[in-house]
C-alpha atoms as a PDB file:
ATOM      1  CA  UNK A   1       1.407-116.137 -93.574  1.00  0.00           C
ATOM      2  CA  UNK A   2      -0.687-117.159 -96.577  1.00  0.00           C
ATOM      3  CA  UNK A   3      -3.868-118.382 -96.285  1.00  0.00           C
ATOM      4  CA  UNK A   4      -5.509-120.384 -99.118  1.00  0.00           C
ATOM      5  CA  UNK A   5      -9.083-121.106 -98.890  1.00  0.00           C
ATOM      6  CA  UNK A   6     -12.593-122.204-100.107  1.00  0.00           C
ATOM      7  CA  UNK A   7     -13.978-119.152 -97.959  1.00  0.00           C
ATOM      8  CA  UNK A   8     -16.946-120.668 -96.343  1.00  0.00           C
ATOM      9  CA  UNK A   9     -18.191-120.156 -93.046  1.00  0.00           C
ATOM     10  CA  UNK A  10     -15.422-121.315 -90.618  1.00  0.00           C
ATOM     11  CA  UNK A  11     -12.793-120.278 -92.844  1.00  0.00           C
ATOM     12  CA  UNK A  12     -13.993-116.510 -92.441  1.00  0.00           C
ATOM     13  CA  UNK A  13     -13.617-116.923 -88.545  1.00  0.00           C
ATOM     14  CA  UNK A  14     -10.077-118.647 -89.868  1.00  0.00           C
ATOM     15  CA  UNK A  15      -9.411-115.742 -91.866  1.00  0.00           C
ATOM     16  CA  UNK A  16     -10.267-113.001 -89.614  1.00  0.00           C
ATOM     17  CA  UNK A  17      -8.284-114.400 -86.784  1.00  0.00           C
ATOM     18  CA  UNK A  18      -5.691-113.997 -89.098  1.00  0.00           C
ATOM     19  CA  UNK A  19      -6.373-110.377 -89.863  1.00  0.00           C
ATOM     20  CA  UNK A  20      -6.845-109.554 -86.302  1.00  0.00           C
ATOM     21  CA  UNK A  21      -4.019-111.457 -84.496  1.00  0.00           C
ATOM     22  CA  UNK A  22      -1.183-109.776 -83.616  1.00  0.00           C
ATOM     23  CA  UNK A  23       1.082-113.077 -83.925  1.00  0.00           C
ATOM     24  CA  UNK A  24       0.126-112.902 -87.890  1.00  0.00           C
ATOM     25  CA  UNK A  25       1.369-110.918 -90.969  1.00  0.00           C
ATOM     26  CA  UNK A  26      -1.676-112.116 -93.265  1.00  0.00           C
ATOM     27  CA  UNK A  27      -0.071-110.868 -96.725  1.00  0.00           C
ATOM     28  CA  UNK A  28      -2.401-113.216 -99.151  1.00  0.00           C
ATOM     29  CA  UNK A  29      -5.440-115.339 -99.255  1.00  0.00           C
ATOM     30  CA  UNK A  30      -5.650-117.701-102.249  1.00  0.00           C
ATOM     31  CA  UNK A  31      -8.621-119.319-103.103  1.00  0.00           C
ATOM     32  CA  UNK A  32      -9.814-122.865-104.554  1.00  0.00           C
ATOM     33  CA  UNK A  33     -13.373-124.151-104.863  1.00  0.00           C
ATOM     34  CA  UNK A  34     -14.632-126.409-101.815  1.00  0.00           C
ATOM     35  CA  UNK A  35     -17.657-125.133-100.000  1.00  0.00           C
ATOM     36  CA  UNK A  36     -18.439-123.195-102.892  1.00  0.00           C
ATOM     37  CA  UNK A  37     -17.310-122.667-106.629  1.00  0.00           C
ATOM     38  CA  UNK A  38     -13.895-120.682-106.498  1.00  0.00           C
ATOM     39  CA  UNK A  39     -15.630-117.385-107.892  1.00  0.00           C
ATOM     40  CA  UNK A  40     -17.966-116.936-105.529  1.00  0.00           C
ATOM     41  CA  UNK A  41     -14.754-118.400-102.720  1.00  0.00           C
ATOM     42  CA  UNK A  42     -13.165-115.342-104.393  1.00  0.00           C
ATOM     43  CA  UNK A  43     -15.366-112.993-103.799  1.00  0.00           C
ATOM     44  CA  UNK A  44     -16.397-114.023-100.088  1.00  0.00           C
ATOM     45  CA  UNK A  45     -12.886-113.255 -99.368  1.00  0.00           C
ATOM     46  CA  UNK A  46     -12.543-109.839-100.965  1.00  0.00           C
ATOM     47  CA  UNK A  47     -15.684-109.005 -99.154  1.00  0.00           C
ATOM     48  CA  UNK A  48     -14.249-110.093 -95.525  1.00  0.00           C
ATOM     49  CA  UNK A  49     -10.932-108.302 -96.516  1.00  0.00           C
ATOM     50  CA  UNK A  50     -13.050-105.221 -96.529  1.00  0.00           C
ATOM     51  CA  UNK A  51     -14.536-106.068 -93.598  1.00  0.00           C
ATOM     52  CA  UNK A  52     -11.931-106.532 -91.531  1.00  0.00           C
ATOM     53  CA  UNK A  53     -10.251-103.099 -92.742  1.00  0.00           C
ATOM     54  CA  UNK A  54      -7.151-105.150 -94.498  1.00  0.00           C
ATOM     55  CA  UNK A  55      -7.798-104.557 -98.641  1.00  0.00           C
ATOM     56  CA  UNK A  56      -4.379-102.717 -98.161  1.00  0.00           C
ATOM     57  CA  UNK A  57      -2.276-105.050 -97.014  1.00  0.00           C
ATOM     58  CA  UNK A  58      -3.990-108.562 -97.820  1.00  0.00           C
ATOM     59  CA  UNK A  59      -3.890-109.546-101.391  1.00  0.00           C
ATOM     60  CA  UNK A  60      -6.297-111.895-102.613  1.00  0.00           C
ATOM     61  CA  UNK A  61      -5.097-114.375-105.163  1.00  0.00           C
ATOM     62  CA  UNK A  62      -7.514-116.690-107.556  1.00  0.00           C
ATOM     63  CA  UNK A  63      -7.069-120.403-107.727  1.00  0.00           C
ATOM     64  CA  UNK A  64      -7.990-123.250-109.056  1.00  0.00           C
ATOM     65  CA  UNK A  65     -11.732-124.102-109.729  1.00  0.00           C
ATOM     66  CA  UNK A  66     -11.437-127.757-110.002  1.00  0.00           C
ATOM     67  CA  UNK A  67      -9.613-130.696-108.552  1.00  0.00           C
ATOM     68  CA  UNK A  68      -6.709-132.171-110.141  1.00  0.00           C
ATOM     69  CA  UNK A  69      -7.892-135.194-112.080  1.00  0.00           C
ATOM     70  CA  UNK A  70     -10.957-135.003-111.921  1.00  0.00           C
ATOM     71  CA  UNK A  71     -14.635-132.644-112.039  1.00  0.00           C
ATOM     72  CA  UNK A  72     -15.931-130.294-109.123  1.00  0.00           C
ATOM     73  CA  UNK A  73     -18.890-132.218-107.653  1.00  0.00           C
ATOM     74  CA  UNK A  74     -20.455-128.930-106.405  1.00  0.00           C
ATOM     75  CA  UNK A  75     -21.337-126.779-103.289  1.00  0.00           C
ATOM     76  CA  UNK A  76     -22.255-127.398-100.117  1.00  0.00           C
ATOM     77  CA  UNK A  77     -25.039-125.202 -99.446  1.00  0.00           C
ATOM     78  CA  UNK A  78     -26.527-127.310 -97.192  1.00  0.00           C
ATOM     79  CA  UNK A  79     -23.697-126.409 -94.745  1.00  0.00           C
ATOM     80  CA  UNK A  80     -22.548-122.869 -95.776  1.00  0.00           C
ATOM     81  CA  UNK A  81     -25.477-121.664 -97.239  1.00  0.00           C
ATOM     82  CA  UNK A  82     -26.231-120.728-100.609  1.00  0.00           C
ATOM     83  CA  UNK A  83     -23.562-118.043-100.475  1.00  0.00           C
ATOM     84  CA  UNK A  84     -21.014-120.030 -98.855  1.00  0.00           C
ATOM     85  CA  UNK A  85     -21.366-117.401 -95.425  1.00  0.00           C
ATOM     86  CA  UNK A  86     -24.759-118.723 -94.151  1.00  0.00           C
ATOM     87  CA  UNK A  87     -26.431-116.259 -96.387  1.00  0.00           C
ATOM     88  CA  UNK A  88     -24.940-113.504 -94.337  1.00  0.00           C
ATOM     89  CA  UNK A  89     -24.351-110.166 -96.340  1.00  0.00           C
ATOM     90  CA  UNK A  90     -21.664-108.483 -96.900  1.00  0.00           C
ATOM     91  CA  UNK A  91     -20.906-104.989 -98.901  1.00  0.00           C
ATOM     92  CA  UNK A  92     -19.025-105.396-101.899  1.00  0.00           C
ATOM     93  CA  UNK A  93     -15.686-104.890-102.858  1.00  0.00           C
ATOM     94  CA  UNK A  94     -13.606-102.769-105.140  1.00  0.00           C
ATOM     95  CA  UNK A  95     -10.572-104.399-104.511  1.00  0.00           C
ATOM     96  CA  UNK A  96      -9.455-106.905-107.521  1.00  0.00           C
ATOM     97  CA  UNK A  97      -8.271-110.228-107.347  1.00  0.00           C
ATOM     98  CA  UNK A  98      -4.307-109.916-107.841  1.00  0.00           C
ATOM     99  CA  UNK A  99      -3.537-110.798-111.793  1.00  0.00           C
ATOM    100  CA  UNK A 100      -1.784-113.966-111.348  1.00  0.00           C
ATOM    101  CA  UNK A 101      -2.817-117.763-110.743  1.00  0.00           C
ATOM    102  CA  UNK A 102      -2.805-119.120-107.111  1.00  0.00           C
ATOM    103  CA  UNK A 103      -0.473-121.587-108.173  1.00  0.00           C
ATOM    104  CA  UNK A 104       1.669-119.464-110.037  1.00  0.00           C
ATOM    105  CA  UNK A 105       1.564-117.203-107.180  1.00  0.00           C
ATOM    106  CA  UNK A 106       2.896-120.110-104.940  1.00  0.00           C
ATOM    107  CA  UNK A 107       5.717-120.744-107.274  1.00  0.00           C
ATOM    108  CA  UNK A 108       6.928-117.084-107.161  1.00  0.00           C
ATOM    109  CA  UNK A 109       7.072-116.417-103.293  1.00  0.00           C
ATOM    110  CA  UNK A 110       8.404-119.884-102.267  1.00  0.00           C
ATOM    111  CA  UNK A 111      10.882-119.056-104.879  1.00  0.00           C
ATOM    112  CA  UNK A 112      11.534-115.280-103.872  1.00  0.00           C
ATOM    113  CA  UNK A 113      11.488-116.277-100.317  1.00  0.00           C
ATOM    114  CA  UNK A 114      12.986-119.206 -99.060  1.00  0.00           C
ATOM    115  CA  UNK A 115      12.219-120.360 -95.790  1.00  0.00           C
ATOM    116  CA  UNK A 116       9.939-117.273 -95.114  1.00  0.00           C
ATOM    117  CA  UNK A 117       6.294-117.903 -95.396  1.00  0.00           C
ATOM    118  CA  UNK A 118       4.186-120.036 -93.600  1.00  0.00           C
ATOM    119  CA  UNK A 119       1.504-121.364 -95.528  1.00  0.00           C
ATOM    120  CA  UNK A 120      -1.975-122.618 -94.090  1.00  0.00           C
ATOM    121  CA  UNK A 121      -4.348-124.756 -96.403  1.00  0.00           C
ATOM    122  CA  UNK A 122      -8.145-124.723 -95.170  1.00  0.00           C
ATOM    123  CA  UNK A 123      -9.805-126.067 -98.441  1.00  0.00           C
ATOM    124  CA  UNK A 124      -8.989-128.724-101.257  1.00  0.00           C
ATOM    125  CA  UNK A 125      -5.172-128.805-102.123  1.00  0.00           C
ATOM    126  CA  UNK A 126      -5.301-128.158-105.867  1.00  0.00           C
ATOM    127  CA  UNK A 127      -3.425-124.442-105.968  1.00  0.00           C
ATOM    128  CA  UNK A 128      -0.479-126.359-103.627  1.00  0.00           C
ATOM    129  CA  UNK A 129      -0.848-129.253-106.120  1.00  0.00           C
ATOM    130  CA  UNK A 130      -0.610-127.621-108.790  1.00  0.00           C
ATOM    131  CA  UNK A 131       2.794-125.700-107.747  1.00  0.00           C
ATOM    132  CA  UNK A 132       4.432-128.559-106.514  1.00  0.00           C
ATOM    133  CA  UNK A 133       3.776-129.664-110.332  1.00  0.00           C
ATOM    134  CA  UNK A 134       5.239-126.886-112.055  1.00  0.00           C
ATOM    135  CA  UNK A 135       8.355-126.828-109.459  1.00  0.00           C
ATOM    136  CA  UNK A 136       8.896-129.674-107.338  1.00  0.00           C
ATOM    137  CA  UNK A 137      11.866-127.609-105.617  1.00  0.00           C
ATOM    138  CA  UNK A 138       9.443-125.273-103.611  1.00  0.00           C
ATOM    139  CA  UNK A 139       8.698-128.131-101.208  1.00  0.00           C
ATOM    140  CA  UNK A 140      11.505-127.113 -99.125  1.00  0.00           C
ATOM    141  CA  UNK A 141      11.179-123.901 -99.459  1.00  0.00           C
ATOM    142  CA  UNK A 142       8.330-122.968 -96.738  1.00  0.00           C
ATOM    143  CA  UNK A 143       8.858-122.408 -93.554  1.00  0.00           C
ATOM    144  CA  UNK A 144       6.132-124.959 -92.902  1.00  0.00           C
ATOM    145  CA  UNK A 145       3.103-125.939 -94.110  1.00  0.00           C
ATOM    146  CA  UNK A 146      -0.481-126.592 -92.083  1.00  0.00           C
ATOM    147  CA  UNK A 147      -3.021-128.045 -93.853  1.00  0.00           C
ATOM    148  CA  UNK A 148      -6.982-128.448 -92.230  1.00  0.00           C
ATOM    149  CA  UNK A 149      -8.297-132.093 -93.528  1.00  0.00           C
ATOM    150  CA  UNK A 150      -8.272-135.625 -93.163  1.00  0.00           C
ATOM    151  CA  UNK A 151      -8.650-138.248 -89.960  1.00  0.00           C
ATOM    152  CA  UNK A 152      -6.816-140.930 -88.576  1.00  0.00           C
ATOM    153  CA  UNK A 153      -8.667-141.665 -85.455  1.00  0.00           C
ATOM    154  CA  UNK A 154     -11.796-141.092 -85.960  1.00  0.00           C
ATOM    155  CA  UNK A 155     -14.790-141.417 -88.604  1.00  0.00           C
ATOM    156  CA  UNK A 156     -14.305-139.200 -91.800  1.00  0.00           C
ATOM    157  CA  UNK A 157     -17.788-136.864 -92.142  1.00  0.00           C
ATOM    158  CA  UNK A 158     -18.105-136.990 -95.965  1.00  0.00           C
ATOM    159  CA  UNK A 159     -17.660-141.105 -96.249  1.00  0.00           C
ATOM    160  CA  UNK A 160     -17.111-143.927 -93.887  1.00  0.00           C
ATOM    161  CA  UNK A 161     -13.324-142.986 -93.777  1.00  0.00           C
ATOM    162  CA  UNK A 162     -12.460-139.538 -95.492  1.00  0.00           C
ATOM    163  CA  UNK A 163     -12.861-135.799 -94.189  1.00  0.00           C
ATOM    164  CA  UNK A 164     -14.237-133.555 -96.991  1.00  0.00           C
ATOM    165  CA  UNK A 165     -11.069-131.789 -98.183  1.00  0.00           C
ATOM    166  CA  UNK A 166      -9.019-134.907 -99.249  1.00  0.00           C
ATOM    167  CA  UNK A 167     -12.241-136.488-100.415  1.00  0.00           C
ATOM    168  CA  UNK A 168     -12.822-133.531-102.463  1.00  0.00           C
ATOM    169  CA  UNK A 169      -9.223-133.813-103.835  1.00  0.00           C
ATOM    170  CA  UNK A 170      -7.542-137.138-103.135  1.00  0.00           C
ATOM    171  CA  UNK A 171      -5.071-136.773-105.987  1.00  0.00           C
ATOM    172  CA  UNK A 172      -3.844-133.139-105.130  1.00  0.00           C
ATOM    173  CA  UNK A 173      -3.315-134.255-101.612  1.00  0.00           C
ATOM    174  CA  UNK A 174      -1.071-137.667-102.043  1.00  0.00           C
ATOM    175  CA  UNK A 175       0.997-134.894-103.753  1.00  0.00           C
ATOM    176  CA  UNK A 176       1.046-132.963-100.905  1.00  0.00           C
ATOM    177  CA  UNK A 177       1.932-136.281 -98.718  1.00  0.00           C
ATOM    178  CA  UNK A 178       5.180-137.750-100.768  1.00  0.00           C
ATOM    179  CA  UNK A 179       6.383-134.121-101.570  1.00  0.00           C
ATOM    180  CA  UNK A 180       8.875-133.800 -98.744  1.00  0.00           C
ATOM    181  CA  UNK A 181       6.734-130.702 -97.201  1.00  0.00           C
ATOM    182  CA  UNK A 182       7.646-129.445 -94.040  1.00  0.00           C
ATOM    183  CA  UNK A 183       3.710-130.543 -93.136  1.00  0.00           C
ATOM    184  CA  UNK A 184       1.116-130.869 -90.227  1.00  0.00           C
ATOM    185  CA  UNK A 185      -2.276-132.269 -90.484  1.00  0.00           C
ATOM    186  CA  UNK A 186      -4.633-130.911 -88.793  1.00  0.00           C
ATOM    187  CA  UNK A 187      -7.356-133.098 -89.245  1.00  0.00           C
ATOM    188  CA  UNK A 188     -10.848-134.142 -87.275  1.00  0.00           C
ATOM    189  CA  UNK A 189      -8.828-136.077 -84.943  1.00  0.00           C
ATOM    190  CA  UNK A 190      -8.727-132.420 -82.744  1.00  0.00           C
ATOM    191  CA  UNK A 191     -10.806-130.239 -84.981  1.00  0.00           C
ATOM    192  CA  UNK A 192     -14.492-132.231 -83.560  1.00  0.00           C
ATOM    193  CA  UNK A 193     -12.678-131.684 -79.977  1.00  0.00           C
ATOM    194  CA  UNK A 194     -12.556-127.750 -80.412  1.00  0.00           C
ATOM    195  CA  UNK A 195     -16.074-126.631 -80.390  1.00  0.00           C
ATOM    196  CA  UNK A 196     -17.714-122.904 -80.514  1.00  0.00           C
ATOM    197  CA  UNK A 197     -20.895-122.656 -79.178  1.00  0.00           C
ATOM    198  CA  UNK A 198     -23.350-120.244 -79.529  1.00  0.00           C
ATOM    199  CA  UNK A 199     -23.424-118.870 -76.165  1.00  0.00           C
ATOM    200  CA  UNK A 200     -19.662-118.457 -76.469  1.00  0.00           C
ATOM    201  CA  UNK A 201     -20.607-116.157 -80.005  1.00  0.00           C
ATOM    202  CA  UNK A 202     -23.400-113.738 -78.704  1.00  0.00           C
ATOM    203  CA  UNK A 203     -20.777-113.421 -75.110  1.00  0.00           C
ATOM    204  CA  UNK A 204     -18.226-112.226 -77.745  1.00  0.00           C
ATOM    205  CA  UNK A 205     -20.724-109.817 -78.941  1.00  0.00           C
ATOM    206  CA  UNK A 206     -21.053-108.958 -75.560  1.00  0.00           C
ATOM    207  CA  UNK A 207     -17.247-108.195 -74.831  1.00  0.00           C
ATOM    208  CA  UNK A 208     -15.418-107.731 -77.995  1.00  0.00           C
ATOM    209  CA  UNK A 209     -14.273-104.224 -78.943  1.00  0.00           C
ATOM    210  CA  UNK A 210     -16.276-101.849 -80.768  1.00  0.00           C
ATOM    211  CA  UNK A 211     -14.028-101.819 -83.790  1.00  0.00           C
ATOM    212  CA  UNK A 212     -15.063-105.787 -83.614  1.00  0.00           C
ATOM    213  CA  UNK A 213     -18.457-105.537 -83.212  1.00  0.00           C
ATOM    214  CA  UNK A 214     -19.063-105.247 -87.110  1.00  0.00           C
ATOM    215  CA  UNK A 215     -17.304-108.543 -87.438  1.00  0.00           C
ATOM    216  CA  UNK A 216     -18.712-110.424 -84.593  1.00  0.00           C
ATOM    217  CA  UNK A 217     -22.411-109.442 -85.972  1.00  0.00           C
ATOM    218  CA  UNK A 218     -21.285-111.148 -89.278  1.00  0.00           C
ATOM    219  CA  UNK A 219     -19.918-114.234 -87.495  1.00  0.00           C
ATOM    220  CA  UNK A 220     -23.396-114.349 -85.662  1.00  0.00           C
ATOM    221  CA  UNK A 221     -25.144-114.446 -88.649  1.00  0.00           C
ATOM    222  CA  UNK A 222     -23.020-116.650 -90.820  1.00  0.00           C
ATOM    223  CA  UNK A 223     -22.477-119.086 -88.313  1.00  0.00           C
ATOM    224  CA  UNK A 224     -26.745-119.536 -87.590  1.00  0.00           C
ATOM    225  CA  UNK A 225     -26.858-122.098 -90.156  1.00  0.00           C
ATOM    226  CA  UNK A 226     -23.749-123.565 -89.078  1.00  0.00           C
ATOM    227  CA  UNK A 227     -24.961-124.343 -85.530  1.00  0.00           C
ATOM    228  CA  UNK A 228     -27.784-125.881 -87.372  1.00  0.00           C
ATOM    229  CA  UNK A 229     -25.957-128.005 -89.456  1.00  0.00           C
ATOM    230  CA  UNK A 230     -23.498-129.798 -86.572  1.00  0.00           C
ATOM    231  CA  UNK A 231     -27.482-130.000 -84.647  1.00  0.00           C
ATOM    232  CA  UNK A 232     -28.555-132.326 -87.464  1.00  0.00           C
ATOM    233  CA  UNK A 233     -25.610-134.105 -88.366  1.00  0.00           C
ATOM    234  CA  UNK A 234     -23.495-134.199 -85.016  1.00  0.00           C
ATOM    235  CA  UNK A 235     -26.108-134.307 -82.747  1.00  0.00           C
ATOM    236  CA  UNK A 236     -24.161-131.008 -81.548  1.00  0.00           C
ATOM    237  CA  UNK A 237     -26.174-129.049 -79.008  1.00  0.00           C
ATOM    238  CA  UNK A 238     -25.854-125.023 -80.517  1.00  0.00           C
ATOM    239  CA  UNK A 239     -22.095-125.932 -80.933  1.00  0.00           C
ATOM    240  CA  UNK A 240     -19.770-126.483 -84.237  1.00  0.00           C
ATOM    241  CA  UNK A 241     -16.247-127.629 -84.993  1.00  0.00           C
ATOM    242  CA  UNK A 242     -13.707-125.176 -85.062  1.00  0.00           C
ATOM    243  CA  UNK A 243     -11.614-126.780 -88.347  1.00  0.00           C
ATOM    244  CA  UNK A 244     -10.121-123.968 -90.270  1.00  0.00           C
ATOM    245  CA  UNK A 245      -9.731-121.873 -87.225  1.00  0.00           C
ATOM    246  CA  UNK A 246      -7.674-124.543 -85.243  1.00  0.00           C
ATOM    247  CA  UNK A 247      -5.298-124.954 -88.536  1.00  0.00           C
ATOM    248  CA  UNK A 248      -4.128-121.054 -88.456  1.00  0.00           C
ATOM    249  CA  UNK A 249      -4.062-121.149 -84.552  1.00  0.00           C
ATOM    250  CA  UNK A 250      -1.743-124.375 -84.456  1.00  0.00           C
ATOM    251  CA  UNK A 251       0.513-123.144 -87.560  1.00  0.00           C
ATOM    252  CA  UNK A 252       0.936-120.073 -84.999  1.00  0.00           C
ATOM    253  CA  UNK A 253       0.955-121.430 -81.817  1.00  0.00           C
ATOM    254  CA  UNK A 254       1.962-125.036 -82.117  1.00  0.00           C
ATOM    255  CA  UNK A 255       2.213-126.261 -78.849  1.00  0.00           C
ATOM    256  CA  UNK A 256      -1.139-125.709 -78.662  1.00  0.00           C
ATOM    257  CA  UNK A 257      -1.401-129.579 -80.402  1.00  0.00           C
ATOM    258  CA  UNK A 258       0.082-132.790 -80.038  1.00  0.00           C
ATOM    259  CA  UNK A 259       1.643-134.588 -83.131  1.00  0.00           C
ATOM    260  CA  UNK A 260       2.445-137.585 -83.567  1.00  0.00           C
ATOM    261  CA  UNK A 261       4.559-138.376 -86.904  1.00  0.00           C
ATOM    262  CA  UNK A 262       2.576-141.554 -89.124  1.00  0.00           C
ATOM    263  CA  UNK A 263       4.036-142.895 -92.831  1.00  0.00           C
ATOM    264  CA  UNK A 264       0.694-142.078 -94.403  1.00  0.00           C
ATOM    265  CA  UNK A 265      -0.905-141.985 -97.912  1.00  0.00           C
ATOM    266  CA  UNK A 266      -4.015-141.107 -99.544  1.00  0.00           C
ATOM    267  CA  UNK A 267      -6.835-143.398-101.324  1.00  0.00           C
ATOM    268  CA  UNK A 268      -7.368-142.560-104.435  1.00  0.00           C
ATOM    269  CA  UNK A 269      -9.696-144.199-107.249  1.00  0.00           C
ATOM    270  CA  UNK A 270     -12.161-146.062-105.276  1.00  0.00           C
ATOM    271  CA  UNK A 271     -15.261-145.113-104.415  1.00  0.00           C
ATOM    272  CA  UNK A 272     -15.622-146.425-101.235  1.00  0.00           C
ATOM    273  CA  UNK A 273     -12.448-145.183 -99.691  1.00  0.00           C
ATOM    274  CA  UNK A 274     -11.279-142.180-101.729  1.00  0.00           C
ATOM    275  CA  UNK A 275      -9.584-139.530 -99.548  1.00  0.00           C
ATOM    276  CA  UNK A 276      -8.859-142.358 -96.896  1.00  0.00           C
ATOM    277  CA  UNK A 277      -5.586-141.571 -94.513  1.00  0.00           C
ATOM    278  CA  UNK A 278      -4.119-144.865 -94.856  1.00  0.00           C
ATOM    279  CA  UNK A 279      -1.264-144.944 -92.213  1.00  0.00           C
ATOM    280  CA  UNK A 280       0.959-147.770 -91.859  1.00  0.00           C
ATOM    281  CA  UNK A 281       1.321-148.316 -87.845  1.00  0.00           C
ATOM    282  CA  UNK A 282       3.278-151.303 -87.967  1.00  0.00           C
ATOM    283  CA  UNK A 283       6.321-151.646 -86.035  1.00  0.00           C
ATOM    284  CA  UNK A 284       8.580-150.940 -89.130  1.00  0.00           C
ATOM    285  CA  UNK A 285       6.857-148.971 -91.800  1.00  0.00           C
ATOM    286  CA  UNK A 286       7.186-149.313 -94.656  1.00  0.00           C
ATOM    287  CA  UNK A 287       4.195-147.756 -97.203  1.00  0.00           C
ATOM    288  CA  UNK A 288       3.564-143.953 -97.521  1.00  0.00           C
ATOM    289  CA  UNK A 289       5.586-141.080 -96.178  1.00  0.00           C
ATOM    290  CA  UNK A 290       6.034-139.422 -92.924  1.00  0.00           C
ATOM    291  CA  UNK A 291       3.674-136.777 -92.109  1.00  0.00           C
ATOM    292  CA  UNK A 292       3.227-134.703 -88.834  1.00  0.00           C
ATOM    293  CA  UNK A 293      -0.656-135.501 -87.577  1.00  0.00           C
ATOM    294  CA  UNK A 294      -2.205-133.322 -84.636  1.00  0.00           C
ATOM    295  CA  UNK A 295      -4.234-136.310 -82.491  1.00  0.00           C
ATOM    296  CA  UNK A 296      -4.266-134.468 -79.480  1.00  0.00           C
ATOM    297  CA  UNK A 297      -5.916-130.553 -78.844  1.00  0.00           C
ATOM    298  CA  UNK A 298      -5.678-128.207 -75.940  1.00  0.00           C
ATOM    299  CA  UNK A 299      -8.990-126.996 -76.736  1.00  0.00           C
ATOM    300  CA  UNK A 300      -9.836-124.419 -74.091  1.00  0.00           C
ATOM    301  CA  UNK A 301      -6.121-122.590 -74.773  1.00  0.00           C
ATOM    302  CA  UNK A 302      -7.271-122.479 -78.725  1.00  0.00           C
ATOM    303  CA  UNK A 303     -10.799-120.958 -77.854  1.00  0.00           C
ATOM    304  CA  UNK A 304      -9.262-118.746 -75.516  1.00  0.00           C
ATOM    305  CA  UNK A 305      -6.753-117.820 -78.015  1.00  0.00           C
ATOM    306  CA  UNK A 306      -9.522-117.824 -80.635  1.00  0.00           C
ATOM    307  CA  UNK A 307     -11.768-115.121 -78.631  1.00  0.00           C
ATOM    308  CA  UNK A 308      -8.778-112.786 -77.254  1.00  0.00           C
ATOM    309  CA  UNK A 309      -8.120-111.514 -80.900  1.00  0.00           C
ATOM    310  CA  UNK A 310     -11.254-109.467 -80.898  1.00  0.00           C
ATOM    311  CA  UNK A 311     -11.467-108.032 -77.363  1.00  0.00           C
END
């Protein structure tokens, strides 16, 4: 598996599930800006590599620092904290970025690997974007590709009608939607329906195994503001989404979600709808492409599958 990433709060939980499961080679994280600008992205996620014991055997790969067509419109440190980890602190780390462009990176393994790697998207699509670019070809050459964003049910939670990671990229992902991927959307439609809660964190604390505690403190105190956050905005009571997490659980265990396949495309160039899943449920489609959407979530199985990594 590859992970690629705008290492923010919920995509360290994403990320160390990864690390910990034993259902998951993690060999790279890429990262893209998103929650945060992509250097600080990139050094969030050498940090939790650390953490987590894996600088050995998880590379971390630089990406793109700015969306496809148009200008980063900056972080969101009212959700992730000024550090894009809820201002949680981490040791640094020695290990180096690896000396090659996410997209570039993409390029070469699809290439080198056909039909090998799964790859999991948490944060804008740019580095995918941008591969798909240089060599259209690789499209079919993932095993399959999960990507955390968008909605087609329900309200977006940046606009009206768009989810933050195809709002902060609309172009990159309409290139994603009418490349012929092998892709699932994993989307708010089930992401708002899988919710940690506090209580659930400090019980992990409680049961997790020593070699975990270290991690579990750092979830505790990233994930503070979090809680905070979904309080305000969700009217959430000491509970958050689970949205990068659920993506890397599904692209593992995908029976854990119910798709349903939509012809689907992406808004682009307006401001009231940019980052919009348009999906064309008419008897006979006939605009966009089909895409794989998760609408329905065994919730409880993901949490449970969620916590079991770290006892």
């Amino acid at each position: 598996m590859i992970i690629d990433a705008d290492t923010g709060i919920d995509d360290a939980l994403a990320i160390l599930y990864a690390v910990k499961s034993p259902a998951i080679r993690l060999e790279a994280v890429c990262t893209v800006f998103g929650n945060i600008d992509v250097d600080q992205a990139t050094d969030n996620t050498l940090r939790l590599i650390q953490l987590a014991g894996a600088r050995d055997r998880v590379q971390v790969v630089k990406g793109a620092s700015k969306p496809l067509e148009r200008e980063f419109q900056g972080s969101t440190s009212h959700v992730h904290g000024e550090n894009g980890i809820g201002g949680a602190v981490l040791p640094p780390s020695d290990q180096l970025p690896l000396g090659e462009a996410a997209a570039d990176y993409l390029v070469r393994i699809a290439n080198e690997r056909p039909g090998e790697v799964t790859l999991v998207l948490m944060g804008r699509m740019t580095n995918l974007a941008l591969a798909l670019r240089r060599d259209p070809s690789i499209a079919s050459k993932f095993r399959s590709v999960v990507v955390m964003g968008g909605n087609v049910l329900v309200p977006g939670n940046v606009t009206p009608v768009a989810e933050a990671n195809f709002w902060g990229d609309p172009e990159s992902a309409a290139v994603l939607m009418e490349a012929g991927l092998p892709l699932t959307v994993i989307g708010l439609d089930v992401t708002l329906q899988t919710l940690l809660t506090r209580d659930a964190l400090d019980e992990l604390g409680k049961t997790c195994l020593p070699e975990n505690a270290p991690l579990v403190d750092f979830l505790k105190d990233s994930f503070a503001i979090y809680f905070d956050f979904y309080q305000q905005v969700n009217k959430l009571d000491n509970a958050c989404p689970l949205h990068d997490p659920l993506a890397v659980i599904a692209a593992v265990f995908p029976e854990m979600v119910t798709c349903t396949t939509l012809h689907a495309s992406i808004a682009c160039g307006d401001r009231l709808t940019d980052g919009m899943v348009v999906t064309d449920r008419r008897v006979f489609p006939s605009v966009g492409n089909p895409v794989s959407f998760a609408l329905e979530v065994d919730a409880d199985a993901a949490l449970e599958e969620l916590y079991s990594v770290f006892k």
